[in-house]
N, C-alpha and C. Protein backbone atom coordinates (compact mmCIF):
# COMPACT_ATOMS: atom_id res chain seq x y z
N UNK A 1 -19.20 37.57 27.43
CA UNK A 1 -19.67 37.00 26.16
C UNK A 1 -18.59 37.10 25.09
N UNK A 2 -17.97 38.29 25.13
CA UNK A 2 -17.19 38.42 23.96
C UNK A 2 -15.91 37.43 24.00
N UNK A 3 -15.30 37.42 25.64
CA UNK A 3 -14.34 36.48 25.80
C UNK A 3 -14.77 35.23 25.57
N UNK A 4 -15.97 34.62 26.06
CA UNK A 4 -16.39 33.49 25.63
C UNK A 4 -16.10 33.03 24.09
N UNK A 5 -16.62 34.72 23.42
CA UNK A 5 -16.72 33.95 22.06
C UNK A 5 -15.23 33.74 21.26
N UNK A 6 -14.48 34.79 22.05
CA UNK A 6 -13.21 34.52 21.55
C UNK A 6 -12.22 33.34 21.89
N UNK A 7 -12.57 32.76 22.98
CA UNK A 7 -12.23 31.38 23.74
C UNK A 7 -12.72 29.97 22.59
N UNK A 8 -13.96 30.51 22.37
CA UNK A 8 -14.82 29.54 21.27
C UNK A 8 -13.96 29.87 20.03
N UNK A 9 -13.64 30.71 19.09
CA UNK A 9 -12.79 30.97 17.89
C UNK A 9 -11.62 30.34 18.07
N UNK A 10 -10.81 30.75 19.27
CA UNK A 10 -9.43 30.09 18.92
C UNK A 10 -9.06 28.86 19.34
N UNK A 11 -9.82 28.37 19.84
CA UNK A 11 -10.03 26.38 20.11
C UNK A 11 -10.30 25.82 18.98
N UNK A 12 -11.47 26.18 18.22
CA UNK A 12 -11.93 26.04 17.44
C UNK A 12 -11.07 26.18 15.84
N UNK A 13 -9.95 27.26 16.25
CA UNK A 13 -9.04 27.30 14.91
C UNK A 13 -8.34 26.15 15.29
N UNK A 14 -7.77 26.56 16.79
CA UNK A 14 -6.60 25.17 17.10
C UNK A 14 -7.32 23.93 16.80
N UNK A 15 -8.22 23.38 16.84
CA UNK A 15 -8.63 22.26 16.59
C UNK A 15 -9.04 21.84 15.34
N UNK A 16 -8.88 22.92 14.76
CA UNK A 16 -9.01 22.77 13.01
C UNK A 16 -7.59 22.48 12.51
N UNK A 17 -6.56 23.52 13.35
CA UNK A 17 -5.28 22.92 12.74
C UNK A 17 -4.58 21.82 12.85
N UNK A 18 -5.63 21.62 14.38
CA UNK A 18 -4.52 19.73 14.42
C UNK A 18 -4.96 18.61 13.63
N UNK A 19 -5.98 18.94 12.85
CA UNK A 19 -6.96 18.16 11.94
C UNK A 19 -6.23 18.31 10.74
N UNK A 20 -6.35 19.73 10.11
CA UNK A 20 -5.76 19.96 8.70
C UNK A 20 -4.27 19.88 8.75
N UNK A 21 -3.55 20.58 9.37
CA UNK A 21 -2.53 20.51 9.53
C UNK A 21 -1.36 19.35 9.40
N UNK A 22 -1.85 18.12 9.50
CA UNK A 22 -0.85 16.58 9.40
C UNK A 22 -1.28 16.04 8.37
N UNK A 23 -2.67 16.38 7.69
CA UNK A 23 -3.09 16.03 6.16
C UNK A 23 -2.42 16.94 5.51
N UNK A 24 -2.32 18.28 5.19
CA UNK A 24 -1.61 19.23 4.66
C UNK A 24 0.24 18.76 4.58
N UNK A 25 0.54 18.42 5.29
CA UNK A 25 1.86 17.83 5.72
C UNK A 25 2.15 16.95 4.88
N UNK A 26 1.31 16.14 5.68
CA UNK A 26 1.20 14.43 4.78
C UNK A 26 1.53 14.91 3.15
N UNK A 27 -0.02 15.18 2.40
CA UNK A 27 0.11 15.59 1.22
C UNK A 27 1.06 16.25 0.77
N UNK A 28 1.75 17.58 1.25
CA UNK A 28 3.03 18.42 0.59
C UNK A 28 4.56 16.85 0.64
N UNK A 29 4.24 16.07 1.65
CA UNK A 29 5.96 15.62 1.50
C UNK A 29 5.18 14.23 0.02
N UNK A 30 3.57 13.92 0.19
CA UNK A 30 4.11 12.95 -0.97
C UNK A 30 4.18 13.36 -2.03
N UNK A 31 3.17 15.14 -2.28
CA UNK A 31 3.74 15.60 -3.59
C UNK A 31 5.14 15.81 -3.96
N UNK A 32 5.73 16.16 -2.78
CA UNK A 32 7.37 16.27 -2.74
C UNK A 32 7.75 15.04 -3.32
N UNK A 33 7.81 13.95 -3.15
CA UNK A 33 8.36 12.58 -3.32
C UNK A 33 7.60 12.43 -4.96
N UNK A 34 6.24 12.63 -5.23
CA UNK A 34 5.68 12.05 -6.50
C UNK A 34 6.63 12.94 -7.64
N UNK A 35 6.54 14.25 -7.26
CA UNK A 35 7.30 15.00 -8.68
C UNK A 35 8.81 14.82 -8.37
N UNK A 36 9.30 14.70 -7.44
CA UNK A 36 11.11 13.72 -7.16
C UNK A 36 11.02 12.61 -8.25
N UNK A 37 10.31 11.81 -8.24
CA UNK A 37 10.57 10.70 -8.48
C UNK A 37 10.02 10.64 -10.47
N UNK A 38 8.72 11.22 -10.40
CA UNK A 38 8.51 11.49 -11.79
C UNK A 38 9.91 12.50 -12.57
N UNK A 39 10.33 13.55 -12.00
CA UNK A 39 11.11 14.09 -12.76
C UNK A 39 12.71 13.07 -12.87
N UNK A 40 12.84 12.13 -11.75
CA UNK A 40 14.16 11.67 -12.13
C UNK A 40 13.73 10.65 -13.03
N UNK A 41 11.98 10.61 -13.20
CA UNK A 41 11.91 9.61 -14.79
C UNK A 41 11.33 9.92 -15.78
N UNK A 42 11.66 11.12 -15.95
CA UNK A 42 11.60 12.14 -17.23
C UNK A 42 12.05 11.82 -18.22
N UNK A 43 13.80 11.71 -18.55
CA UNK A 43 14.24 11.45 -19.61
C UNK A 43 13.82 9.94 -19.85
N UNK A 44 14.02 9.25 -19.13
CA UNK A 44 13.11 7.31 -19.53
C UNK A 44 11.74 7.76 -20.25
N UNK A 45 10.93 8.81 -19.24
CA UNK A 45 9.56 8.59 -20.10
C UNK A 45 9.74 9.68 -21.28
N UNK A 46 10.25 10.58 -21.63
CA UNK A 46 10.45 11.36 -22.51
C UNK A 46 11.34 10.17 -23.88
N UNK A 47 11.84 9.59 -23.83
CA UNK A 47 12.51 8.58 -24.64
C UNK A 47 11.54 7.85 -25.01
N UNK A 48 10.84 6.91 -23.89
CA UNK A 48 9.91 5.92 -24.16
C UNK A 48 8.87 6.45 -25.31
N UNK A 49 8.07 7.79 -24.46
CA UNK A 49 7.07 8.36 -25.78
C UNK A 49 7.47 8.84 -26.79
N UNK A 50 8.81 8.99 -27.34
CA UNK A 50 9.27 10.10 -28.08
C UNK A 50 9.49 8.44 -28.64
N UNK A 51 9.62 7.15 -28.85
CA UNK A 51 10.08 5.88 -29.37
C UNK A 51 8.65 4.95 -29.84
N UNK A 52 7.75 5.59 -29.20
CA UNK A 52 6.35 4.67 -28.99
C UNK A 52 5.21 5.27 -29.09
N UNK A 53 4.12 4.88 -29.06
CA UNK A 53 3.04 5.55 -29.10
C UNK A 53 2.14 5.71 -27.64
N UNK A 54 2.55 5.24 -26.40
CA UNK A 54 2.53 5.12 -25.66
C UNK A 54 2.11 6.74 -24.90
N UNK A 55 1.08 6.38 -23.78
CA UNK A 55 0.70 7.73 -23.10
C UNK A 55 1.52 8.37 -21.99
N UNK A 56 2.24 8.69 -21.66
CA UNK A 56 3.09 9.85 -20.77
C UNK A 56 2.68 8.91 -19.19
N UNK A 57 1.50 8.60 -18.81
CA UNK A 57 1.07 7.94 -17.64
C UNK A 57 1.99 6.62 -17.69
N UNK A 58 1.77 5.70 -18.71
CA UNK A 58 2.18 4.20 -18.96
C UNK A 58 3.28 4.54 -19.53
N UNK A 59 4.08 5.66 -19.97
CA UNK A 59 5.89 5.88 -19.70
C UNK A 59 6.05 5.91 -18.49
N UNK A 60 5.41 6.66 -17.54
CA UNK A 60 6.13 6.65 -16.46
C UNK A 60 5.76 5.31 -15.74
N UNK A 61 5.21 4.80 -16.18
CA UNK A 61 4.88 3.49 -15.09
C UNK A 61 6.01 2.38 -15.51
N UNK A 62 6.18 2.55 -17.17
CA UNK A 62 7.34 1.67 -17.84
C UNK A 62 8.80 2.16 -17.00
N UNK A 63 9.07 3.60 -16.80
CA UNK A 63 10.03 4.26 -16.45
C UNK A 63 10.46 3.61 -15.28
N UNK A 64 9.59 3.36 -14.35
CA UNK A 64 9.44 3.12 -12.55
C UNK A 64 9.92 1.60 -12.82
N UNK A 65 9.16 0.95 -13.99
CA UNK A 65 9.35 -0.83 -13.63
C UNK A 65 10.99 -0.62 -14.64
N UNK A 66 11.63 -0.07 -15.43
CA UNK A 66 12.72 -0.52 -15.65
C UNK A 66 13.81 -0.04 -14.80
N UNK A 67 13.38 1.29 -13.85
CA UNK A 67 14.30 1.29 -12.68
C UNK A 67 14.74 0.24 -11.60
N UNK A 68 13.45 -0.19 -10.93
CA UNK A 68 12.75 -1.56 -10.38
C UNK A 68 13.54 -2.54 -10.79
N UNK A 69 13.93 -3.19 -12.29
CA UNK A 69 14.81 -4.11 -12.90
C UNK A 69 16.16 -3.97 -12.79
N UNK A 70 16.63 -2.39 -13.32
CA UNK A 70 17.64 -1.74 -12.82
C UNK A 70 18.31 -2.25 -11.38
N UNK A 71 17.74 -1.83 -10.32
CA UNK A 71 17.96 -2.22 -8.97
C UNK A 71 18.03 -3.99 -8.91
N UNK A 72 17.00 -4.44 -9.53
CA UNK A 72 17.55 -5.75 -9.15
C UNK A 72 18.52 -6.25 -9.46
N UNK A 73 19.32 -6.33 -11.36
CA UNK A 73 20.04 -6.46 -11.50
C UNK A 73 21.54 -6.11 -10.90
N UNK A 74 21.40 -4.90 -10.62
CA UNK A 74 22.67 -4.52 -9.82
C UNK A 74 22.50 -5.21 -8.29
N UNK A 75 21.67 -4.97 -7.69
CA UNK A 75 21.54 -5.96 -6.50
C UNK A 75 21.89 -7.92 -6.69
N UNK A 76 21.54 -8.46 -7.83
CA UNK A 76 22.06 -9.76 -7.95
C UNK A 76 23.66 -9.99 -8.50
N UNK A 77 24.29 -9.01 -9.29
CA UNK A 77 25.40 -8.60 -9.38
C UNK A 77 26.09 -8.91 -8.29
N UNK A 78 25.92 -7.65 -6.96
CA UNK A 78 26.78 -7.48 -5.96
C UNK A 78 26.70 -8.63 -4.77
N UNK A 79 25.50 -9.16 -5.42
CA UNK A 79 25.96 -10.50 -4.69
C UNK A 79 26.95 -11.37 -5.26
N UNK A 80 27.63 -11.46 -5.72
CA UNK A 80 28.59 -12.32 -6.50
C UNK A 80 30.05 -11.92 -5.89
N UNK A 81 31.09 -12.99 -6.01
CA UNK A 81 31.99 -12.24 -5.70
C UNK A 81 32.97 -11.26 -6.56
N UNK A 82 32.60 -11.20 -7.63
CA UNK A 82 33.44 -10.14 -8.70
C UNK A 82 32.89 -8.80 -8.35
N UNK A 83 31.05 -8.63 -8.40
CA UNK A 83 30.37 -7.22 -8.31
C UNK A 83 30.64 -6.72 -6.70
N UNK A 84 31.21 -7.49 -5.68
CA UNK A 84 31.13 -6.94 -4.22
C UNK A 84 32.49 -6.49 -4.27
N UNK A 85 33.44 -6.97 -5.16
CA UNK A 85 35.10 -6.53 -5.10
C UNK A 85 34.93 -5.14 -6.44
N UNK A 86 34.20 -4.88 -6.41
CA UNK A 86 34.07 -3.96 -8.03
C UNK A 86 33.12 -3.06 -7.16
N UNK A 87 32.04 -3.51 -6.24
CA UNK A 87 31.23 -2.70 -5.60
C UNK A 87 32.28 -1.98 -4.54
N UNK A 88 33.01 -2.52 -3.72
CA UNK A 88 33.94 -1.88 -2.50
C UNK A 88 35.18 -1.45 -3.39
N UNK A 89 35.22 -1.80 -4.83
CA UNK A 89 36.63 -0.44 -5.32
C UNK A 89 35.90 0.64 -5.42
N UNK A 90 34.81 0.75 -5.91
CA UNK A 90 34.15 2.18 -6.34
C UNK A 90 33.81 2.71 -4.87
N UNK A 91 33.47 2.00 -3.99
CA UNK A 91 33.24 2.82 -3.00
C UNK A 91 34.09 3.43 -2.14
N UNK A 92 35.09 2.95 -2.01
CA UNK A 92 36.33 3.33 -1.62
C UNK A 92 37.14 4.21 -2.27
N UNK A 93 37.44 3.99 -3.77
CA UNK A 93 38.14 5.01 -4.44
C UNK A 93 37.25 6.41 -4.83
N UNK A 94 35.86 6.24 -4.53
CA UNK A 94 35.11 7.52 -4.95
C UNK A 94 33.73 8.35 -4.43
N UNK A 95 32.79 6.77 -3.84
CA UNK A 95 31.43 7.37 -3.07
C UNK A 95 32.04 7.65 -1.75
N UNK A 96 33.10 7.27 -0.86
CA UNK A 96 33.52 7.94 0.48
C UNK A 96 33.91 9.09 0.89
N UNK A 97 34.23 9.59 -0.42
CA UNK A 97 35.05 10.85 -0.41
C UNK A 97 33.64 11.90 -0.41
N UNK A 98 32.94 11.93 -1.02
CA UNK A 98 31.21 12.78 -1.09
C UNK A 98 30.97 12.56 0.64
N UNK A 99 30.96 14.11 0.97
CA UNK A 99 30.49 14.66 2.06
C UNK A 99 28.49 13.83 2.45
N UNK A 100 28.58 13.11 3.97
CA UNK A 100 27.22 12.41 4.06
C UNK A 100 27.37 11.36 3.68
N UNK A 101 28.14 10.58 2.64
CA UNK A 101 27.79 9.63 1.91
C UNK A 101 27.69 8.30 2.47
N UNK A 102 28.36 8.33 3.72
CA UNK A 102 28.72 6.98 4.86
C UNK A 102 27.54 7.11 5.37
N UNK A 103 26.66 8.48 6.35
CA UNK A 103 25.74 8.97 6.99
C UNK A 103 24.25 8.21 5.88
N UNK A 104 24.28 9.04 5.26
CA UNK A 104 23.29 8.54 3.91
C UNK A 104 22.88 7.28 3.61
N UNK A 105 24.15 6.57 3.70
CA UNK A 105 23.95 5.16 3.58
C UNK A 105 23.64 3.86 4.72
N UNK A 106 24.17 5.01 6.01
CA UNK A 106 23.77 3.90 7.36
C UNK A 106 22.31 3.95 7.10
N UNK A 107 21.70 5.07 7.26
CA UNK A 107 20.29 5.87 7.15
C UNK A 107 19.75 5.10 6.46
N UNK A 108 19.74 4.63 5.05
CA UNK A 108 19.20 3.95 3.98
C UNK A 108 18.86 2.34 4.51
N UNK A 109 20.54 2.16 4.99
CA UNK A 109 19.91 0.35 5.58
C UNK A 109 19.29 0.36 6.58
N UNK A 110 19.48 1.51 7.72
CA UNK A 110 18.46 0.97 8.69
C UNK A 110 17.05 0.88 8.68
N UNK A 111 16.42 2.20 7.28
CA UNK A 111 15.18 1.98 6.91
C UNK A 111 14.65 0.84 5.85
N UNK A 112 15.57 0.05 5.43
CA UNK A 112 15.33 -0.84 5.10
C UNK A 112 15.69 -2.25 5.47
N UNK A 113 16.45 -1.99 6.67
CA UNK A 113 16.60 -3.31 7.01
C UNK A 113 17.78 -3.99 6.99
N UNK A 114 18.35 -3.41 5.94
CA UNK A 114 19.70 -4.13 5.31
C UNK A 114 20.52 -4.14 6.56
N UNK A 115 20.74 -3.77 7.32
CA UNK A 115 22.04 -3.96 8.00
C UNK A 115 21.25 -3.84 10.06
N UNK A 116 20.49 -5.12 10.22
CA UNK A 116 19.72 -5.15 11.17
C UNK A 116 21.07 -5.48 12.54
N UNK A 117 22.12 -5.64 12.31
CA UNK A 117 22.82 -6.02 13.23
C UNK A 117 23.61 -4.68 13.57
N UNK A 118 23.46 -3.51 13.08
CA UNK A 118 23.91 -2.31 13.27
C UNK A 118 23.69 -2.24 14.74
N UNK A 119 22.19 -1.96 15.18
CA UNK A 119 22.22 -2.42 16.88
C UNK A 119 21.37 -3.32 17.35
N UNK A 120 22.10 -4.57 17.93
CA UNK A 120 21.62 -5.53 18.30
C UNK A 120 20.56 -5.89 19.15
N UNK A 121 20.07 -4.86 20.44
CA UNK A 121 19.72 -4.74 21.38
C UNK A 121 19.04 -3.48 21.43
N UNK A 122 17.87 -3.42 22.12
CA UNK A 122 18.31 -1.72 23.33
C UNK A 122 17.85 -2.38 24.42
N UNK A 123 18.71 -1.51 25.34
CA UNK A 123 18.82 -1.29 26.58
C UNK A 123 18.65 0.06 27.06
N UNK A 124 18.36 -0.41 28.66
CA UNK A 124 18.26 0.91 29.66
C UNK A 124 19.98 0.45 30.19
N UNK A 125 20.16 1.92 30.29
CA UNK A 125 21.83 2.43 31.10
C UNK A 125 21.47 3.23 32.12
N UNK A 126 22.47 2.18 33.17
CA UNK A 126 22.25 3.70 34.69
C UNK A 126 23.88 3.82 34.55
N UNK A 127 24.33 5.10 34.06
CA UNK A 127 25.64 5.42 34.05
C UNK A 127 25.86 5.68 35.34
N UNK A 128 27.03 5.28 35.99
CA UNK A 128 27.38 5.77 36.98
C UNK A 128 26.68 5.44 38.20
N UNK A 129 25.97 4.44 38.01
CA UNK A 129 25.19 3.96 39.13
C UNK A 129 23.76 5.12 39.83
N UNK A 130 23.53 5.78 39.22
CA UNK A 130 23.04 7.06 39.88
C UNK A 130 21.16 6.83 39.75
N UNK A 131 20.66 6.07 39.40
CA UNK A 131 19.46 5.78 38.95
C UNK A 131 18.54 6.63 37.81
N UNK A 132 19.25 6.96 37.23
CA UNK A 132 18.73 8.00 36.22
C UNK A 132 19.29 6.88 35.12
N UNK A 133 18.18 6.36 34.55
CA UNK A 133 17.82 5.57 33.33
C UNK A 133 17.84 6.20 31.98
N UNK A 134 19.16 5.91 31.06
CA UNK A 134 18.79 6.07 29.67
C UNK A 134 18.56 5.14 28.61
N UNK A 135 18.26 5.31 27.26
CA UNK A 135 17.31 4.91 26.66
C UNK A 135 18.53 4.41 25.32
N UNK A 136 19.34 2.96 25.24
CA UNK A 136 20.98 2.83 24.37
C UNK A 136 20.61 1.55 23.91
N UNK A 137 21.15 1.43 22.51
CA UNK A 137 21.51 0.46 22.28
C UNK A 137 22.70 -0.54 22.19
N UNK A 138 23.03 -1.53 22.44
CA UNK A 138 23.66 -2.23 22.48
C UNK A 138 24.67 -2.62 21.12
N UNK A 139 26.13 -1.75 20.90
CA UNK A 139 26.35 -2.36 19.61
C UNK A 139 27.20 -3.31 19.66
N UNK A 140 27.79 -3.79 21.22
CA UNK A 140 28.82 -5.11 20.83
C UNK A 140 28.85 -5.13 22.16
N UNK A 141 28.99 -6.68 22.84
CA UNK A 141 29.25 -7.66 24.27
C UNK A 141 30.38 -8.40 24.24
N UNK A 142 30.99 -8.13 24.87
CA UNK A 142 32.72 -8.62 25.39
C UNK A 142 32.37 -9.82 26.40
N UNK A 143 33.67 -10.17 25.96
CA UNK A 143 34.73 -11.78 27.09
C UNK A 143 33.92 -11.33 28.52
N UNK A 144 34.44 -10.46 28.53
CA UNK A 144 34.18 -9.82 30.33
C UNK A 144 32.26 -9.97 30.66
N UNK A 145 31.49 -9.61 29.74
CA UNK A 145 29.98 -9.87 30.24
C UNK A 145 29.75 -8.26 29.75
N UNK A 146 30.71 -7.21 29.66
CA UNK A 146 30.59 -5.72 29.66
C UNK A 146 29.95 -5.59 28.15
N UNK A 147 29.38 -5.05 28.30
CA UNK A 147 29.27 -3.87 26.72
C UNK A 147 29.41 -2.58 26.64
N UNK A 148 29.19 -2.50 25.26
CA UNK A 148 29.34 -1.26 24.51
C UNK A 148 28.10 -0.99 23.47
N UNK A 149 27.63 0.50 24.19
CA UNK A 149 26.51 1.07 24.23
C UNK A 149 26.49 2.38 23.43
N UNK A 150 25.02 2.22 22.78
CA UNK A 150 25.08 4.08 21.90
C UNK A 150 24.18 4.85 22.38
N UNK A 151 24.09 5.87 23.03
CA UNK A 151 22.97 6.37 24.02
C UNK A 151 22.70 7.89 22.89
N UNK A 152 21.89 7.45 22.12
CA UNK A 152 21.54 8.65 21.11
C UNK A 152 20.93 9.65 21.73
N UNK A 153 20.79 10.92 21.29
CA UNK A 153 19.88 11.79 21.30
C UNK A 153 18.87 11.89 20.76
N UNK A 154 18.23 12.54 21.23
CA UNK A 154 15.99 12.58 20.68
C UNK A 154 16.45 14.43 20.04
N UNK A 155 15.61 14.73 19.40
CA UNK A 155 14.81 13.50 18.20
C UNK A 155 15.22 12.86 17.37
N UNK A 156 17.03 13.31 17.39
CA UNK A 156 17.77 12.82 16.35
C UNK A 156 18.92 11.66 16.48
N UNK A 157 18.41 10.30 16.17
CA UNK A 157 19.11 9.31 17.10
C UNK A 157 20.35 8.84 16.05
N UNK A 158 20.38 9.54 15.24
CA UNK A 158 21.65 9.22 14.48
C UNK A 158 22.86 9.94 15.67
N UNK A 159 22.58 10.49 16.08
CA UNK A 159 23.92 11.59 17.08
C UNK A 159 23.96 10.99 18.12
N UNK A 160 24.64 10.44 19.47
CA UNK A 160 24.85 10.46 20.51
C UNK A 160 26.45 10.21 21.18
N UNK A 161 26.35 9.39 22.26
CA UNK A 161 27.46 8.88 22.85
C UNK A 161 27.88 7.89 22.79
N UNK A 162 29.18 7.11 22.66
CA UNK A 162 29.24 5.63 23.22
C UNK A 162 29.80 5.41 24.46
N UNK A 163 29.08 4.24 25.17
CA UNK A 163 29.22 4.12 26.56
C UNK A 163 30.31 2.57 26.45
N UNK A 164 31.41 2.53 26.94
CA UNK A 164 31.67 0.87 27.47
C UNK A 164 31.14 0.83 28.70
N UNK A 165 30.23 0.11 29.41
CA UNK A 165 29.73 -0.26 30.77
C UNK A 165 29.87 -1.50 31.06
N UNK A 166 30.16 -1.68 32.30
CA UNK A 166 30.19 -3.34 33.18
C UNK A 166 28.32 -3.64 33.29
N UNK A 167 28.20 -5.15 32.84
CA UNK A 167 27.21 -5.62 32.55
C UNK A 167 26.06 -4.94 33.99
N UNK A 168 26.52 -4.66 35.20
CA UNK A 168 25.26 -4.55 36.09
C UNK A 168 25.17 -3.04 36.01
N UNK A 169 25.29 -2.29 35.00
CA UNK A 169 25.26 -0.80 34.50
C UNK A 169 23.70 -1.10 33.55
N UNK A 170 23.63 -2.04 32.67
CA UNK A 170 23.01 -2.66 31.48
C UNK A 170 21.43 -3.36 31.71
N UNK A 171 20.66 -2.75 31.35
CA UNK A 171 19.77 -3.37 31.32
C UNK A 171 18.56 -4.06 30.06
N UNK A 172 18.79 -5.00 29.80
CA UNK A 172 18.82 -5.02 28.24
C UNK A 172 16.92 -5.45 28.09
N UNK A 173 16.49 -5.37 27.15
CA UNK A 173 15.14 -5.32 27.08
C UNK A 173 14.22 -5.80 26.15
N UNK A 174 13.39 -6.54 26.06
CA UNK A 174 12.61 -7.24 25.14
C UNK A 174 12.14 -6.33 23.81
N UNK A 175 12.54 -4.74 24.24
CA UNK A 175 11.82 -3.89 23.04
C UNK A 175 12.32 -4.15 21.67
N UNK A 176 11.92 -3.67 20.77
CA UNK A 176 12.41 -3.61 19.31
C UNK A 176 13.11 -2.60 19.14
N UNK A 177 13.79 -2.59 18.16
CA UNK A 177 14.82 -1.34 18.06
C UNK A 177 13.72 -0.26 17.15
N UNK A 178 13.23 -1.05 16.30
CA UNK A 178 11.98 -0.06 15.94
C UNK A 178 11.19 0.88 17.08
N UNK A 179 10.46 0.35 18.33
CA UNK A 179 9.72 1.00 18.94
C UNK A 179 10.68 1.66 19.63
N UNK A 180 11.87 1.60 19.89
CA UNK A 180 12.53 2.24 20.68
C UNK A 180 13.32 3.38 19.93
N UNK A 181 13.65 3.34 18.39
CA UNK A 181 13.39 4.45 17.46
C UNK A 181 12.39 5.46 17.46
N UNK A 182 10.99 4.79 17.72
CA UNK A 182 10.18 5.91 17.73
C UNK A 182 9.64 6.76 18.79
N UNK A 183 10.46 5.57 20.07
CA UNK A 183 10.12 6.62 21.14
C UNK A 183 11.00 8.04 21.03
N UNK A 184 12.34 7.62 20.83
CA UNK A 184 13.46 8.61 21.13
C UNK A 184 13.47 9.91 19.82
N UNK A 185 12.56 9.35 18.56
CA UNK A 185 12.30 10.60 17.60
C UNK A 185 11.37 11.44 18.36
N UNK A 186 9.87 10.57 19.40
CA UNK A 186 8.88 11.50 19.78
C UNK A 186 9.65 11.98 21.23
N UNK A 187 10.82 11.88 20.99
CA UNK A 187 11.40 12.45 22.25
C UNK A 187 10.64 11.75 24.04
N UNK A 188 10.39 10.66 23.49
CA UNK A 188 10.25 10.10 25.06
C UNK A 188 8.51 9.41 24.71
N UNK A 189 7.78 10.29 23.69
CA UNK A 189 6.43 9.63 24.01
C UNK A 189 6.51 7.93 23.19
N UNK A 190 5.65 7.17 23.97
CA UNK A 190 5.42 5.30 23.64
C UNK A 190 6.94 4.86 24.81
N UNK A 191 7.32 5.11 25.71
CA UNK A 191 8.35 4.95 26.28
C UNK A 191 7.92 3.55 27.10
N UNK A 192 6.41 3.75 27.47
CA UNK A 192 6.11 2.37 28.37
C UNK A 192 6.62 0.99 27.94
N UNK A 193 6.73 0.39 26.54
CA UNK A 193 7.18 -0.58 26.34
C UNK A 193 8.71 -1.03 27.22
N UNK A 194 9.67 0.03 27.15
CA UNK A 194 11.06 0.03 27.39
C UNK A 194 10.90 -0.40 29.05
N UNK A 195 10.02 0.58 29.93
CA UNK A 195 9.71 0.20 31.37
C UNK A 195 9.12 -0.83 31.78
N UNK A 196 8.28 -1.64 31.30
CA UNK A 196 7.46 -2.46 31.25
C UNK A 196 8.35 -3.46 31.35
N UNK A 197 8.99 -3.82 30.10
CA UNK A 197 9.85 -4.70 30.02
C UNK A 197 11.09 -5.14 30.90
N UNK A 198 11.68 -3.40 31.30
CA UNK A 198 12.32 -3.70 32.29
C UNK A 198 11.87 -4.25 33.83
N UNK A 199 10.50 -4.03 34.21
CA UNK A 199 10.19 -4.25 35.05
C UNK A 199 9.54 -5.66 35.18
N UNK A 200 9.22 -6.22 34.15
CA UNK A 200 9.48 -7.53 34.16
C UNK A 200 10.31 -8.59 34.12
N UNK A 201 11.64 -8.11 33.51
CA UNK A 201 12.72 -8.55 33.90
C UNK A 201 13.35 -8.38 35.34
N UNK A 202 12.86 -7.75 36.06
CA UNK A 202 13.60 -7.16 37.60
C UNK A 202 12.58 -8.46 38.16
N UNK A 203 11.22 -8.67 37.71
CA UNK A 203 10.39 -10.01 38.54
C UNK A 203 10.65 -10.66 38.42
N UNK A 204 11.22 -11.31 37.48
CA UNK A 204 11.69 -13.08 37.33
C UNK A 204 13.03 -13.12 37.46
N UNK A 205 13.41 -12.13 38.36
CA UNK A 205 15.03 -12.69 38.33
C UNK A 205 14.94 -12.38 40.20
């Protein structure tokens, strides 16, 4: 009985924590992000109310939309060709040199999109012919039919290897680079898409 009941308690905690536990999470990183983002618009809303009669809530909301403008303007700028030759002196003579700052910034476009040709593809790789399947993307295809491959590490797919392989090494795949991001963060789990695909490609050919 007593083991019973102690069998019953600690299931019962564990199953409370897998419940609370990813809400608790959740909530700490967006409070993390809400007071980030309110305090870098402190001095805007501290100006705004200290200029206006305006409530501290509707500063910061003014604060957020003239950042918002901020960004666009400099974004329609660097489209031009004066702000992209003025954008690549500053980056060159000064944001490259800041430790991360290349890292930081791949990171930034791939969550937004900006730079979707970073990897073109993923593919499965059998290095070496050996049947042991990894999980790469494709960042450039040569004269020859060969490519050149990035076979990241889980959970952290910014890190891996690059492979040059002869095209029947390559197995390239209908997945998204998105789902195939999230397999290799959950370290392998949602992987069926990548097999699936390959194995439909092995039928029609």
């Amino acid at each position: 009985m007593v083991a019973r009941l102690k069998r019953f308690f600690k299931t019962s905690v564990i199953g409370g924590l897998t419940v609370i536990l990813p809400v608790a999470i959740l909530f700490a990183v967006f409070s993390w992000l809400f007071n980030f983002i309110t305090g870098l618009l402190q001095p805007i809303t501290n100006m705004i109310v200290a200029h206006s009669r305006v409530k501290e809530l509707l500063a910061d909301f003014l604060g957020l939309l003239i950042i918002v403008l901020l960004c666009f303007v400099v974004g329609v700028v660097v489209r031009t060709g004066v702000g992209r030759i003025l954008h690549s002196l500053i980056e060159e003579k000064f944001l490259k040199i800041a430790p991360g700052y290349n890292l930081i910034k791949e990171t930034v476009l791939q969550i937004l999109g900006g730079k979707k040709h970073f990897f073109s593809k993923v593919a499965l790789v059998d290095i070496g012919g050996s049947g042991v399947l990894m999980t790469a993307f494709v960042t450039d295809e040569h004269q020859d039919g060969s490519y050149t491959v990035f076979v990241p590490t889980a959970p952290n797919p910014t890190t891996g290897l690059i492979f040059h392989l002869p095209a029947g090494m390559v197995f390239v795949t209908q997945v998204s680079v998105e789902e195939a991001m999230r397999s290799i963060i959950s370290c392998g789990v949602g992987s069926s898409p990548l097999i699936d695909s390959l194995l439909k490609t092995r039928k029609n050919t």
